[in-house]
C-alpha atoms as a PDB file:
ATOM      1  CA  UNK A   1      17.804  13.637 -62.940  1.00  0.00           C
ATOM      2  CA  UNK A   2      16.884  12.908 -59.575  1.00  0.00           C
ATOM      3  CA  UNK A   3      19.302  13.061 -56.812  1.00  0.00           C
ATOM      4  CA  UNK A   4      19.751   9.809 -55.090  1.00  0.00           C
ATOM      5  CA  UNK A   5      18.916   9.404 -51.389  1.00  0.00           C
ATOM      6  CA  UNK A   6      21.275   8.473 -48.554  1.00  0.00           C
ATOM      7  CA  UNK A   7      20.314   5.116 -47.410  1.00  0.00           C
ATOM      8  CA  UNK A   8      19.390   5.382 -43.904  1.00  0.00           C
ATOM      9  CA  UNK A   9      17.348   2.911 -41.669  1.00  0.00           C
ATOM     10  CA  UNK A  10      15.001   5.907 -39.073  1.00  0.00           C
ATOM     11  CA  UNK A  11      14.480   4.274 -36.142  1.00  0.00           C
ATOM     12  CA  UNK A  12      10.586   4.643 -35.089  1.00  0.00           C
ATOM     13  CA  UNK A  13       9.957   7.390 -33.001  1.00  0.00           C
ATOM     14  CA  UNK A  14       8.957   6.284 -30.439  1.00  0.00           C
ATOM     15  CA  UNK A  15      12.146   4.269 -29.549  1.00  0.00           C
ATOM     16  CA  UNK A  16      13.868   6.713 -30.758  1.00  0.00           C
ATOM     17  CA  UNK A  17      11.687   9.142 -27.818  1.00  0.00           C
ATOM     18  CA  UNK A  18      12.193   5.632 -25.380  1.00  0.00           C
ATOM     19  CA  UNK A  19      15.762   6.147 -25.801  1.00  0.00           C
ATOM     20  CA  UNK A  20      16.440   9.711 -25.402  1.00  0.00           C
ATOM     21  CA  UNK A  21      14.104   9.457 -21.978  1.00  0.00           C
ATOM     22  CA  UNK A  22      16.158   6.298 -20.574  1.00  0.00           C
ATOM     23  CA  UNK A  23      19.619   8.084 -21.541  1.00  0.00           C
ATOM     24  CA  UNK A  24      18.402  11.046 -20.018  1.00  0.00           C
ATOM     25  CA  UNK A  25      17.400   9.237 -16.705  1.00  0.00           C
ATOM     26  CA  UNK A  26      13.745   9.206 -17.265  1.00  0.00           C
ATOM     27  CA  UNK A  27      10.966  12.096 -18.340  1.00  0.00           C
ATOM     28  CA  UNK A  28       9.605  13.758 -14.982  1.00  0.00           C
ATOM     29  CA  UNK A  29       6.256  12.278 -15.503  1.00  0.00           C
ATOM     30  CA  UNK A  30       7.966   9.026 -16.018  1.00  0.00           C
ATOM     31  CA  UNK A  31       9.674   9.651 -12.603  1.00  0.00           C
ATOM     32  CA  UNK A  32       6.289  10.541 -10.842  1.00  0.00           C
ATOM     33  CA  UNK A  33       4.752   7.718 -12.091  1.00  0.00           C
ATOM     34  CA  UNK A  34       7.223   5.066 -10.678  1.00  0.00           C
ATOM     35  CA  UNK A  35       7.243   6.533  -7.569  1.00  0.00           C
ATOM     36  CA  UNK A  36       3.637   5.811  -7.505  1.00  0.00           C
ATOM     37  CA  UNK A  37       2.001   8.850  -5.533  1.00  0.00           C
ATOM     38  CA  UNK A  38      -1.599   7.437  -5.944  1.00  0.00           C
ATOM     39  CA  UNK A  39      -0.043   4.510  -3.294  1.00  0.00           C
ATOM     40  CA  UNK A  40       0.230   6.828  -0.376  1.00  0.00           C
ATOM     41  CA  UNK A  41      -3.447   6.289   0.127  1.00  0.00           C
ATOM     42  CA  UNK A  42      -1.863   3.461   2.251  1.00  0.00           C
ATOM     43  CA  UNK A  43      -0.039   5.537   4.404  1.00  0.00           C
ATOM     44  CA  UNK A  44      -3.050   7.097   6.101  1.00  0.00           C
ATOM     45  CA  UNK A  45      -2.811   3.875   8.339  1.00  0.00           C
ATOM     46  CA  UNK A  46      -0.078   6.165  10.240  1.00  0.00           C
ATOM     47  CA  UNK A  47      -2.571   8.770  10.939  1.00  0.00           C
ATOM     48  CA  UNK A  48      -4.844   6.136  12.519  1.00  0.00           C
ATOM     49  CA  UNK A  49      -3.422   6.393  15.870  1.00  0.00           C
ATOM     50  CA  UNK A  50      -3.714  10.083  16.143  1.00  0.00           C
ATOM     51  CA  UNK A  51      -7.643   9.966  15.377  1.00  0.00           C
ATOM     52  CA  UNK A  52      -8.242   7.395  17.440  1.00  0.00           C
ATOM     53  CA  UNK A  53      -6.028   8.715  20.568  1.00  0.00           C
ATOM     54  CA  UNK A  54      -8.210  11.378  20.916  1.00  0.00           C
ATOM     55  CA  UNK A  55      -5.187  13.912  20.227  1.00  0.00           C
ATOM     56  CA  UNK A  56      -6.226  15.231  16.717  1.00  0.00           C
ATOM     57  CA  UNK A  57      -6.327  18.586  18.398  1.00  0.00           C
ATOM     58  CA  UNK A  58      -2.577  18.824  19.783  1.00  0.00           C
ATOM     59  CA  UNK A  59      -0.515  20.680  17.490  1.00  0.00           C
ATOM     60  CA  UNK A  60       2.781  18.568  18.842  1.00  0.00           C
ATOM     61  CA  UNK A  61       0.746  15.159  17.980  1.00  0.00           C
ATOM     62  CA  UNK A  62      -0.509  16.977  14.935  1.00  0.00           C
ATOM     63  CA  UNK A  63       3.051  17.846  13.056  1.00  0.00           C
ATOM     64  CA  UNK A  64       4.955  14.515  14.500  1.00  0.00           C
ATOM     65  CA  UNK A  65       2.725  12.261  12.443  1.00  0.00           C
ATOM     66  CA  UNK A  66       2.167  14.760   9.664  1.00  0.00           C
ATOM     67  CA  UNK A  67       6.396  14.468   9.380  1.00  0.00           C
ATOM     68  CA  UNK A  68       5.971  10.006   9.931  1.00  0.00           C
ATOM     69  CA  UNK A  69       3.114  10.262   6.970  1.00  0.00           C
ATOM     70  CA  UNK A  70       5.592  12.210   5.216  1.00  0.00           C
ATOM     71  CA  UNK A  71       8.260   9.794   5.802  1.00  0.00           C
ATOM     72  CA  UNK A  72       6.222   6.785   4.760  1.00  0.00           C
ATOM     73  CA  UNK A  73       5.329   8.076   1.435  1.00  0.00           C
ATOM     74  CA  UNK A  74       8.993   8.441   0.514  1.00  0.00           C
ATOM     75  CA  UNK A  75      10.191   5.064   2.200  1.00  0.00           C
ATOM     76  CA  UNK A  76       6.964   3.776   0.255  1.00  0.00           C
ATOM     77  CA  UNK A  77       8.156   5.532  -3.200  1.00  0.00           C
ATOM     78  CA  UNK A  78      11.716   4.092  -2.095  1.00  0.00           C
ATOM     79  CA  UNK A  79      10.541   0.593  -2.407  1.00  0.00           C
ATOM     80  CA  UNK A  80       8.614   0.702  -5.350  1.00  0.00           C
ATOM     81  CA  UNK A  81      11.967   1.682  -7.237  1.00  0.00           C
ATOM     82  CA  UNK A  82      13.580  -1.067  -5.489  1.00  0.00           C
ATOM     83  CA  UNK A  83      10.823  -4.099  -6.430  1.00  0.00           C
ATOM     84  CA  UNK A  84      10.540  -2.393 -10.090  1.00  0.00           C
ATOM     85  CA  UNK A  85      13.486  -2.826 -10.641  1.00  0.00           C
ATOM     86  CA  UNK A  86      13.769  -6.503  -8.929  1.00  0.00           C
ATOM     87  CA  UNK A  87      10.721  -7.106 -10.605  1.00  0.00           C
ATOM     88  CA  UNK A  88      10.924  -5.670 -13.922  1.00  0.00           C
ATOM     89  CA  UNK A  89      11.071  -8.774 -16.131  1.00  0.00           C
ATOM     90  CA  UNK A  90       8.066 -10.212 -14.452  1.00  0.00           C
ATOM     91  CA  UNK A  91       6.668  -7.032 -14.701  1.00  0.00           C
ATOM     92  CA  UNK A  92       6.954  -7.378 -18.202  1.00  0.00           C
ATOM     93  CA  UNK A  93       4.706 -10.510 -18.288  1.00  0.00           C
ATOM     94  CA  UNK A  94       1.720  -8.573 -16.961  1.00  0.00           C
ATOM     95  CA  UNK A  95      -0.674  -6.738 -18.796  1.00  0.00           C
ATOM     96  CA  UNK A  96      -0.408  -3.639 -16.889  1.00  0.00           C
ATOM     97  CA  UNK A  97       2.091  -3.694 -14.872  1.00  0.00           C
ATOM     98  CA  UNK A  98       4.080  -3.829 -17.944  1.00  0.00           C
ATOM     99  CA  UNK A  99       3.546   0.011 -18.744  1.00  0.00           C
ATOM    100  CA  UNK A 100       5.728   0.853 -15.291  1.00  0.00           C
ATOM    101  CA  UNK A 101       8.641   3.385 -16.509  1.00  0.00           C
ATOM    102  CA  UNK A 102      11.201   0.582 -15.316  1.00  0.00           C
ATOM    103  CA  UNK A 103      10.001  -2.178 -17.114  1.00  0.00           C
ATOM    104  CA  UNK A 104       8.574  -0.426 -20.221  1.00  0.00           C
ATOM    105  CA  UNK A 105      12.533   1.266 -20.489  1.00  0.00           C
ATOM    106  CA  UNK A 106      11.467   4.911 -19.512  1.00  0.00           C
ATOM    107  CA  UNK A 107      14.035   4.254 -16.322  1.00  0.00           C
ATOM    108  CA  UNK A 108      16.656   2.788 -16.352  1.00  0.00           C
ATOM    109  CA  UNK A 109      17.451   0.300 -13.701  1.00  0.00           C
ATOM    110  CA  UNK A 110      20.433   1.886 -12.737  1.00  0.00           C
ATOM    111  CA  UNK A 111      18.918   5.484 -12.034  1.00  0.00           C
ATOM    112  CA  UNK A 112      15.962   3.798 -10.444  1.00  0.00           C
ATOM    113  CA  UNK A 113      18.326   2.068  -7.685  1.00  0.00           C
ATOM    114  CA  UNK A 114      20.204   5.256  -6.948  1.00  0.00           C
ATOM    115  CA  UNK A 115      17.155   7.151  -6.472  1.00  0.00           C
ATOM    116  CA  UNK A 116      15.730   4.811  -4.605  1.00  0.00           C
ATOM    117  CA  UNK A 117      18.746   4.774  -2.199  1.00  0.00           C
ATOM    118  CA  UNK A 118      18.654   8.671  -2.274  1.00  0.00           C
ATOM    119  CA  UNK A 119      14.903   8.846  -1.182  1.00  0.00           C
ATOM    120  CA  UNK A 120      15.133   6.235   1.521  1.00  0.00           C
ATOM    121  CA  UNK A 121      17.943   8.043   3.204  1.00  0.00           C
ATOM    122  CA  UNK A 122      16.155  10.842   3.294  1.00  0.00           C
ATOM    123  CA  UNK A 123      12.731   8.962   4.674  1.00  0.00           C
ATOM    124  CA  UNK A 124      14.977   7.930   7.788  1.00  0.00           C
ATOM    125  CA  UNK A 125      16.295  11.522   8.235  1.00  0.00           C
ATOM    126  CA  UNK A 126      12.709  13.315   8.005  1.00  0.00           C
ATOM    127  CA  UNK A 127      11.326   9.851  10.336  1.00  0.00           C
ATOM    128  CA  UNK A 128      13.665  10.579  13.046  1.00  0.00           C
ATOM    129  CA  UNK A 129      12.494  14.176  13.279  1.00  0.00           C
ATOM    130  CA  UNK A 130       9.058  12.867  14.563  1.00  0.00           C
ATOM    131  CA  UNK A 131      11.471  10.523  17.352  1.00  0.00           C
ATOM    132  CA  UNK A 132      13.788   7.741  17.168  1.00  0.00           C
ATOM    133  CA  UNK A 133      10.617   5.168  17.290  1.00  0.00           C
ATOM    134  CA  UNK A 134       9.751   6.121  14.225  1.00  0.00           C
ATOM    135  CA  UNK A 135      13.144   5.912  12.534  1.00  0.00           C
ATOM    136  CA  UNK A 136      13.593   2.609  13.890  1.00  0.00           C
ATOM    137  CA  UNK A 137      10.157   1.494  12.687  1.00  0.00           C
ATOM    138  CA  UNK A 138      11.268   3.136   8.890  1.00  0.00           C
ATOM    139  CA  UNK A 139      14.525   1.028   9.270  1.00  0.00           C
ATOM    140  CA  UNK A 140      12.719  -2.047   9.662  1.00  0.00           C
ATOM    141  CA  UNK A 141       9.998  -1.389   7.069  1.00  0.00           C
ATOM    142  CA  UNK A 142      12.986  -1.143   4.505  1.00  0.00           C
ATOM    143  CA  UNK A 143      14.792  -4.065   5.414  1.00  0.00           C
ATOM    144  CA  UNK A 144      11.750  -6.159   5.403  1.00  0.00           C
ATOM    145  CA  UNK A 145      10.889  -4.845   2.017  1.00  0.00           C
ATOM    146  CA  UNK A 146      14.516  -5.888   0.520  1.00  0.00           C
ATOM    147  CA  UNK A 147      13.542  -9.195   1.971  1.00  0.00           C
ATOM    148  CA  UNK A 148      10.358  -9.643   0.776  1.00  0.00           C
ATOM    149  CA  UNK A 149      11.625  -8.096  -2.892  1.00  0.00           C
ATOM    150  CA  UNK A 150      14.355 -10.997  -2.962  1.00  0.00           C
ATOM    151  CA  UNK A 151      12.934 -13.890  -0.821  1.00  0.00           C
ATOM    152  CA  UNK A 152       9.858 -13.690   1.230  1.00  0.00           C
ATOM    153  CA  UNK A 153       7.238 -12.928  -1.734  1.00  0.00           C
ATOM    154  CA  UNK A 154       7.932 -16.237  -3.554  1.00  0.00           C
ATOM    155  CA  UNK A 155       7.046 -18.153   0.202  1.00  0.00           C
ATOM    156  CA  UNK A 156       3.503 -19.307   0.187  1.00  0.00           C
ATOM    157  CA  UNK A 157       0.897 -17.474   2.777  1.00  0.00           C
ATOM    158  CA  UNK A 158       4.189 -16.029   4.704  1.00  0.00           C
ATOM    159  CA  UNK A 159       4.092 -13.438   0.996  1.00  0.00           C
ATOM    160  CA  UNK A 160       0.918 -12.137   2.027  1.00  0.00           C
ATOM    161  CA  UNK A 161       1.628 -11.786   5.925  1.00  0.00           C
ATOM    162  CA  UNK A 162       4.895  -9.870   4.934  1.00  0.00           C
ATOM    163  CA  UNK A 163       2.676  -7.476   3.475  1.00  0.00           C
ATOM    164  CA  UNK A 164       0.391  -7.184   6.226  1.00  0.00           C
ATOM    165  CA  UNK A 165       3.655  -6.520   8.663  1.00  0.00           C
ATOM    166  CA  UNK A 166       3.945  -2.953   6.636  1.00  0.00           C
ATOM    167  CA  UNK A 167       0.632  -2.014   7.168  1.00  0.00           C
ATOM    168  CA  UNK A 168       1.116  -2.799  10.887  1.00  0.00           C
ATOM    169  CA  UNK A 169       3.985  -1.104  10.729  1.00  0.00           C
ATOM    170  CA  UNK A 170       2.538   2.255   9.816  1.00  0.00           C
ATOM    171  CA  UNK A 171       0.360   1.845  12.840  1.00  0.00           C
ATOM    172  CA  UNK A 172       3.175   1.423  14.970  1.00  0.00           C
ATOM    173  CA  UNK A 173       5.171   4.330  13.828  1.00  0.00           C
ATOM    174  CA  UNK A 174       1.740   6.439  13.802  1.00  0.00           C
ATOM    175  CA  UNK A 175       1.774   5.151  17.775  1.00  0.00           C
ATOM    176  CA  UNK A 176       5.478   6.032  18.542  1.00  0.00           C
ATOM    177  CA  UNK A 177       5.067   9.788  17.218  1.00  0.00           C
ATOM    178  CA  UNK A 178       3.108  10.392  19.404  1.00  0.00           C
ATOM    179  CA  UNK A 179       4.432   8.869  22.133  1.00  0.00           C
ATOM    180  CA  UNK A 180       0.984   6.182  22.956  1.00  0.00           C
ATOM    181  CA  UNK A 181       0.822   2.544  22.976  1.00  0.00           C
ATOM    182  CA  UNK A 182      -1.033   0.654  20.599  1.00  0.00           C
ATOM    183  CA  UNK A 183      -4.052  -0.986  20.812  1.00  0.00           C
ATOM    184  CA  UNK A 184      -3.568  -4.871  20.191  1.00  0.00           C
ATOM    185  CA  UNK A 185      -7.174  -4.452  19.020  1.00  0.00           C
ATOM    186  CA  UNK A 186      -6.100  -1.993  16.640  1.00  0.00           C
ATOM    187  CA  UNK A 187      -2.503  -3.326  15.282  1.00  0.00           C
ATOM    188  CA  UNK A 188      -4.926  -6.720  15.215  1.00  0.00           C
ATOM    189  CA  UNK A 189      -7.947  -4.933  13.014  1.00  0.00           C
ATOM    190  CA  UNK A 190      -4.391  -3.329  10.713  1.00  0.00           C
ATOM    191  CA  UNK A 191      -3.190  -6.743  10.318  1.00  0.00           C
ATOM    192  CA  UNK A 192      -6.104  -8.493   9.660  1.00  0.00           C
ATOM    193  CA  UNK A 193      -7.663  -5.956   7.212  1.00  0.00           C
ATOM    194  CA  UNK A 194      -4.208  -6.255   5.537  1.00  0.00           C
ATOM    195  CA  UNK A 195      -4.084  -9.904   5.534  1.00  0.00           C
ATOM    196  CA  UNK A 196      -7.886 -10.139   3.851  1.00  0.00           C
ATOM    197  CA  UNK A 197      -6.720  -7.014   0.914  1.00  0.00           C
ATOM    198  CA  UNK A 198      -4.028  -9.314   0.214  1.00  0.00           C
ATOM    199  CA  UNK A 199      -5.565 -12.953  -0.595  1.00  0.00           C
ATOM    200  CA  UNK A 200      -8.293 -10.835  -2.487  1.00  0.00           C
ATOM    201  CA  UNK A 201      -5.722  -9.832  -4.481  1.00  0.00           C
ATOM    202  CA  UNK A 202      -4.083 -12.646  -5.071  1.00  0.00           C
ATOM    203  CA  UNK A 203      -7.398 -14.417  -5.939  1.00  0.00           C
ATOM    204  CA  UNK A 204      -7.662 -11.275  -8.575  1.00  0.00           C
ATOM    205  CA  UNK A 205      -4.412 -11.707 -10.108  1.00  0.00           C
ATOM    206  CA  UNK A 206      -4.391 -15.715 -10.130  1.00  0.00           C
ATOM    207  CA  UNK A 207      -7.648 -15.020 -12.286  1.00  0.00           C
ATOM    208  CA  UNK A 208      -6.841 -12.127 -14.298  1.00  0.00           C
ATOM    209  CA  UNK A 209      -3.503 -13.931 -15.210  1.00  0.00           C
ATOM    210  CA  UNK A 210      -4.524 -17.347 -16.026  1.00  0.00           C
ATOM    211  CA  UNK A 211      -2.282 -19.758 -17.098  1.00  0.00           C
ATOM    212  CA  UNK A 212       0.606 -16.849 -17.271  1.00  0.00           C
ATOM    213  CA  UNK A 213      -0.053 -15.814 -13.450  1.00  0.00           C
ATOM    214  CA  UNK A 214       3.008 -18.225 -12.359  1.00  0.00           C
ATOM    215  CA  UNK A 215       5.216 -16.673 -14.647  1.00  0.00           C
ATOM    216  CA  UNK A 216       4.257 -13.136 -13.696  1.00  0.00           C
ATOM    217  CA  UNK A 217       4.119 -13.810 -10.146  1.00  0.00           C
ATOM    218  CA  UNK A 218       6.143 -17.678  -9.221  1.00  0.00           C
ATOM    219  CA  UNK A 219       4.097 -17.391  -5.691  1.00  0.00           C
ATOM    220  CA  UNK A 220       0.755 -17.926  -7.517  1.00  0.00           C
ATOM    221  CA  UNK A 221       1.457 -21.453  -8.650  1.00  0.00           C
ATOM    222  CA  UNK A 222       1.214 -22.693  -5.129  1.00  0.00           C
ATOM    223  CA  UNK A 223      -3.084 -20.812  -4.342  1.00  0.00           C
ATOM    224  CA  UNK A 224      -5.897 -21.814  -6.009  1.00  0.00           C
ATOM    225  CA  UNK A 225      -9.100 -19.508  -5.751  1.00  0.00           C
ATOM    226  CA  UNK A 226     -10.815 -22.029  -3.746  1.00  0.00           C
ATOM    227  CA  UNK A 227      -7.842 -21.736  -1.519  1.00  0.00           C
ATOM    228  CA  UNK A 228      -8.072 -18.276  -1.409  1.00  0.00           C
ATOM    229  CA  UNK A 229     -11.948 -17.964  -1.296  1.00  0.00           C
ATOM    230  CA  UNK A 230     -11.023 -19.862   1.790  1.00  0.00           C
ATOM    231  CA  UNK A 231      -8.980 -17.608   3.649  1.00  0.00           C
ATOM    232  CA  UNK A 232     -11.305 -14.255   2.692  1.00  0.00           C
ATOM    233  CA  UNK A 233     -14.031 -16.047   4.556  1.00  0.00           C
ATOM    234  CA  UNK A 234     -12.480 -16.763   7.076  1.00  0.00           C
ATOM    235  CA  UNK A 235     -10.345 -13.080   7.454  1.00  0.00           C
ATOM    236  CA  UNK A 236     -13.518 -11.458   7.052  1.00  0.00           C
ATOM    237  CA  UNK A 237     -15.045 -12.393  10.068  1.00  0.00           C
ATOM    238  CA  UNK A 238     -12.595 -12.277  12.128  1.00  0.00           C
ATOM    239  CA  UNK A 239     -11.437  -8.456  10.359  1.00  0.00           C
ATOM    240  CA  UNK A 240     -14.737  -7.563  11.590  1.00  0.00           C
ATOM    241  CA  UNK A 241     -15.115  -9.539  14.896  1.00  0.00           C
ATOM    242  CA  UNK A 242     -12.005  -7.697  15.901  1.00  0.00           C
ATOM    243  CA  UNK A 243     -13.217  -4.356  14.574  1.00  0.00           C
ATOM    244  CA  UNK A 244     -16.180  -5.025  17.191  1.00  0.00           C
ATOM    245  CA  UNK A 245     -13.762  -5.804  20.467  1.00  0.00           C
ATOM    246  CA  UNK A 246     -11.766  -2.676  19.252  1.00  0.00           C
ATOM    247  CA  UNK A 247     -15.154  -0.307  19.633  1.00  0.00           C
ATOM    248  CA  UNK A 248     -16.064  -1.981  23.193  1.00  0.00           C
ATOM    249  CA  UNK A 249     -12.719  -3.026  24.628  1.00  0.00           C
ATOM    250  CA  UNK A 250     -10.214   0.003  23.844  1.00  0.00           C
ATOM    251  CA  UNK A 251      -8.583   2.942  25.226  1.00  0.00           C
ATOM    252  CA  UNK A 252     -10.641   4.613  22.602  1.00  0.00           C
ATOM    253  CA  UNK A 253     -13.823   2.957  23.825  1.00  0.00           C
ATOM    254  CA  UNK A 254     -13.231   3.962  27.323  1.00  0.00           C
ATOM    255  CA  UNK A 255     -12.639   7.795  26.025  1.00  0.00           C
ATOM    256  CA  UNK A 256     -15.984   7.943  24.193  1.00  0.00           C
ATOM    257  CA  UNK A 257     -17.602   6.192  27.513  1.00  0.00           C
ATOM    258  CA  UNK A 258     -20.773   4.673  25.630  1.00  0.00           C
ATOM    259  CA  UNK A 259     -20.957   2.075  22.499  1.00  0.00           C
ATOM    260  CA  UNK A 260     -21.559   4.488  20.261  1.00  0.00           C
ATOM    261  CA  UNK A 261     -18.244   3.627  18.207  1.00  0.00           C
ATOM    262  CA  UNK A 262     -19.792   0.123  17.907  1.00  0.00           C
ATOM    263  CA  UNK A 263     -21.711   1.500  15.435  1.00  0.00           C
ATOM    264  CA  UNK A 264     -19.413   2.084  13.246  1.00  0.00           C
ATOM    265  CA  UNK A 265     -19.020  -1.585  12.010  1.00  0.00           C
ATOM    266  CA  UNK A 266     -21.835  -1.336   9.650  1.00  0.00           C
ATOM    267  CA  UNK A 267     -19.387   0.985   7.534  1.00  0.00           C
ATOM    268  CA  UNK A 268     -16.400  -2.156   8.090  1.00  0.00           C
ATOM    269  CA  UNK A 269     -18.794  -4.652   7.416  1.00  0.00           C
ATOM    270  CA  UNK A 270     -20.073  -3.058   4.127  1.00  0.00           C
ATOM    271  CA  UNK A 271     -16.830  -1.907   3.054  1.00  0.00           C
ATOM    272  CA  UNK A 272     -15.384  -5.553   3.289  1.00  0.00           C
ATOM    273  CA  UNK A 273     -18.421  -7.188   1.654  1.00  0.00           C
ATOM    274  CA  UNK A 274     -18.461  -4.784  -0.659  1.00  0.00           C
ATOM    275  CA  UNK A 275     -14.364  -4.919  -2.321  1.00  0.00           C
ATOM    276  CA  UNK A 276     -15.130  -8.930  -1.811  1.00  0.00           C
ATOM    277  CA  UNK A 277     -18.191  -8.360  -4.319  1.00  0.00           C
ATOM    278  CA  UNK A 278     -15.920  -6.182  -6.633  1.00  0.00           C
ATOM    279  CA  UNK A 279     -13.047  -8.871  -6.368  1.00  0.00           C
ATOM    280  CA  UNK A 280     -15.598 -11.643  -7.411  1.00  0.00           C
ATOM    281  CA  UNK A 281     -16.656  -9.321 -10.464  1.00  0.00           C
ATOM    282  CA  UNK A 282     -12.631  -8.824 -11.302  1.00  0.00           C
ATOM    283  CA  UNK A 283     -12.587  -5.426 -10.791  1.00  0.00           C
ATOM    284  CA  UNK A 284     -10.812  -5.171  -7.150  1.00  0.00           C
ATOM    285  CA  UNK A 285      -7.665  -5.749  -8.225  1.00  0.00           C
ATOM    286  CA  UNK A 286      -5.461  -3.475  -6.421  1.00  0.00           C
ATOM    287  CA  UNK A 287      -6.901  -2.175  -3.012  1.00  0.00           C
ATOM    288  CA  UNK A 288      -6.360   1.348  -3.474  1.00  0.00           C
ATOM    289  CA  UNK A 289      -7.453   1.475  -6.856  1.00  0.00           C
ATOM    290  CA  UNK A 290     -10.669   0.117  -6.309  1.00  0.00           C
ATOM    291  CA  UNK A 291     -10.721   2.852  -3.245  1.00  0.00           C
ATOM    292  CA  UNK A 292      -9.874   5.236  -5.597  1.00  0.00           C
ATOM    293  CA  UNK A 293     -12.311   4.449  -8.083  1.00  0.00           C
ATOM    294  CA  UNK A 294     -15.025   2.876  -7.024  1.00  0.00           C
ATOM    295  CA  UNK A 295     -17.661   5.670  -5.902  1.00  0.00           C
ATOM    296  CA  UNK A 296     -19.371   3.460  -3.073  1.00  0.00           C
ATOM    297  CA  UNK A 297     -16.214   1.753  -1.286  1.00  0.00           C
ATOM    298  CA  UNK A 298     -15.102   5.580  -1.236  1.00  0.00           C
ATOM    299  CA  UNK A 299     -18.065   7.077   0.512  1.00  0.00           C
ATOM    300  CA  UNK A 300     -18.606   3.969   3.021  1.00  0.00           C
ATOM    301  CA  UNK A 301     -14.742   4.918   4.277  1.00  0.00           C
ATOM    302  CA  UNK A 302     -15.609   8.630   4.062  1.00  0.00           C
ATOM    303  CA  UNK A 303     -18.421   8.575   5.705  1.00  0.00           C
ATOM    304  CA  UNK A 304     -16.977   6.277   8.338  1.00  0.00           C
ATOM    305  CA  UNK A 305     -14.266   8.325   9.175  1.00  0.00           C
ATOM    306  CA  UNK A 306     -16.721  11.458   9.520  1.00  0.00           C
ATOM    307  CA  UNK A 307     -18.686   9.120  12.258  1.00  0.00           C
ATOM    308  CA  UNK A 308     -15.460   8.485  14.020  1.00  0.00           C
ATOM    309  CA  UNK A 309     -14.238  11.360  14.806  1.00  0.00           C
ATOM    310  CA  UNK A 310     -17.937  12.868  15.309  1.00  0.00           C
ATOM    311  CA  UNK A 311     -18.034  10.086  18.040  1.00  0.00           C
ATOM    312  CA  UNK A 312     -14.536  10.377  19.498  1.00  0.00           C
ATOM    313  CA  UNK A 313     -14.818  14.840  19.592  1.00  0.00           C
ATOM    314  CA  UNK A 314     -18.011  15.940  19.382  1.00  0.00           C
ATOM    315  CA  UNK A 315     -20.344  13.213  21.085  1.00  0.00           C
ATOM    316  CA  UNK A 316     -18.047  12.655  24.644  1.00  0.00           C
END
């Protein structure tokens, strides 16, 4: 006679695996995933100053904006954290933002917060190694992050200029570590390039998203894409007419002493055109994913930065 079975109810696996992870505090890969390594791309906007300074070759410039990179990727990892874990029922909404550890259940929201606190303290400690500047610039970044995370990003137009502010940011702390002042050609190029990324990917999500994109993101109920085709018309040109007075009217200009640099706006203008064309096709969603991935967008900056620097240390 057969023995009779307890009766159980087994939980799937993977839950069961879900659960285990989120009482644990989250796999490792989980962890490296949320804090989103592939987004330090972004940071090289901090090592823009040091190129174009013509101080590439000073080991004190070298290591103080090496250290503000540094700091920026784990202020950067910091936020990310923070707006998953703001964000994580929205996130939820999305077709792949979804899969994020936070709002998927890998983290919980209570160990993401605590290491996000964790790794921004220490961003402000390794900043103010490369000067106070730059630790003041790292403060700001995060406190205009919490306030974009719980106000600023659901204010039409003002969303996307928050986001440009970090990428001017960068440039600014890339400028204080090594003690030179800016370029208002170049902080205006930073901003302006940021402010063009960020209606393109608007324009991408408002399409991708359809009718759902206002529940995913509330800010997207108030653009259109004819709205935002718009504004990328119009931030294209003057992204690259401001590219154009950088290479005549600069510091930079003046070191190189001929308009060779000019001629590095074919490599702007095609890179622009050229994430506008993948936008239009829906696949330049995210900026540094399509830099990532997209083998021409890639080479144009490459190849770019290797006529940059040929012009600013080998040609003067």
């Amino acid at each position: 006679m057969a023995h009779e079975q307890p009766n159980e109810v087994a939980l799937p696996d993977a839950l069961t695996s879900a659960s285990a992870r989120v009482a644990a505090g989250g796999s490792l890969r989980a962890w490296v995933k949320a804090l989103r390594p592939e987004q330090w791309v972004k940071n090289g906007f901090v090592l823009s100053p040091l190129v174009f300074s013509g101080k590439a070759g000073i080991w004190d410039a070298q290591w103080r904006t090496l250290v503000a990179f540094a700091a920026f990727c784990a202020v950067a990892s910091a936020v990310y954290l923070m707006n998953d874990v703001i964000d994580r029922e929205n996130d939820r909404q999305h077709p792949r933002k979804r899969h994020r550890p936070v709002a998927s259940g890998l983290i919980a929201p209570r160990s993401a917060l605590v290491a996000s606190v964790i790794i921004g303290l220490g961003a402000l400690v390794l900043g103010s190694l490369a000067g106070g500047s730059v630790a003041v610039v790292l403060a700001s970044y995060l406190v205009l992050n919490v306030l974009y995370g719980t106000w600023l990003k659901n204010v039409v137009i003002v969303d996307v200029f928050s986001i440009a502010a970090f990428f001017v940011m960068r440039l600014v702390a890339g400028a204080a570590a090594i003690s030179v002042r800016p370029s208002i050609w170049l902080l205006l190029c930073g901003g302006l390039l940021a402010l063009y990324l960020g209606f393109a990917k608007r324009r991408h999500e408002l399409v991708l998203l359809g009718s759902d994109s206002a529940t995913h993101r509330a800010v997207l109920a108030s653009y259109s894409t004819v709205f935002l085709d718009q504004l990328s018309v119009v931030l294209l040109s003057v992204t690259v007419v401001s590219y154009i007075m950088y290479t005549l009217e600069s510091e930079t200009a003046r070191l190189v002493g001929t308009d060779a640099l000019s001629y590095s706006t074919a490599f702007v203008l095609y890179g622009v055109l050229r994430y506008l064309w993948l936008v239009h096709r829906h696949e330049g969603g995210n900026p540094t994913e399509t830099l990532l991935t997209d083998r021409a967008l890639l080479a144009d900056v490459v190849l770019w930065g290797l006529y940059c620097g040929a012009v600013i240390y080998l040609a003067r």
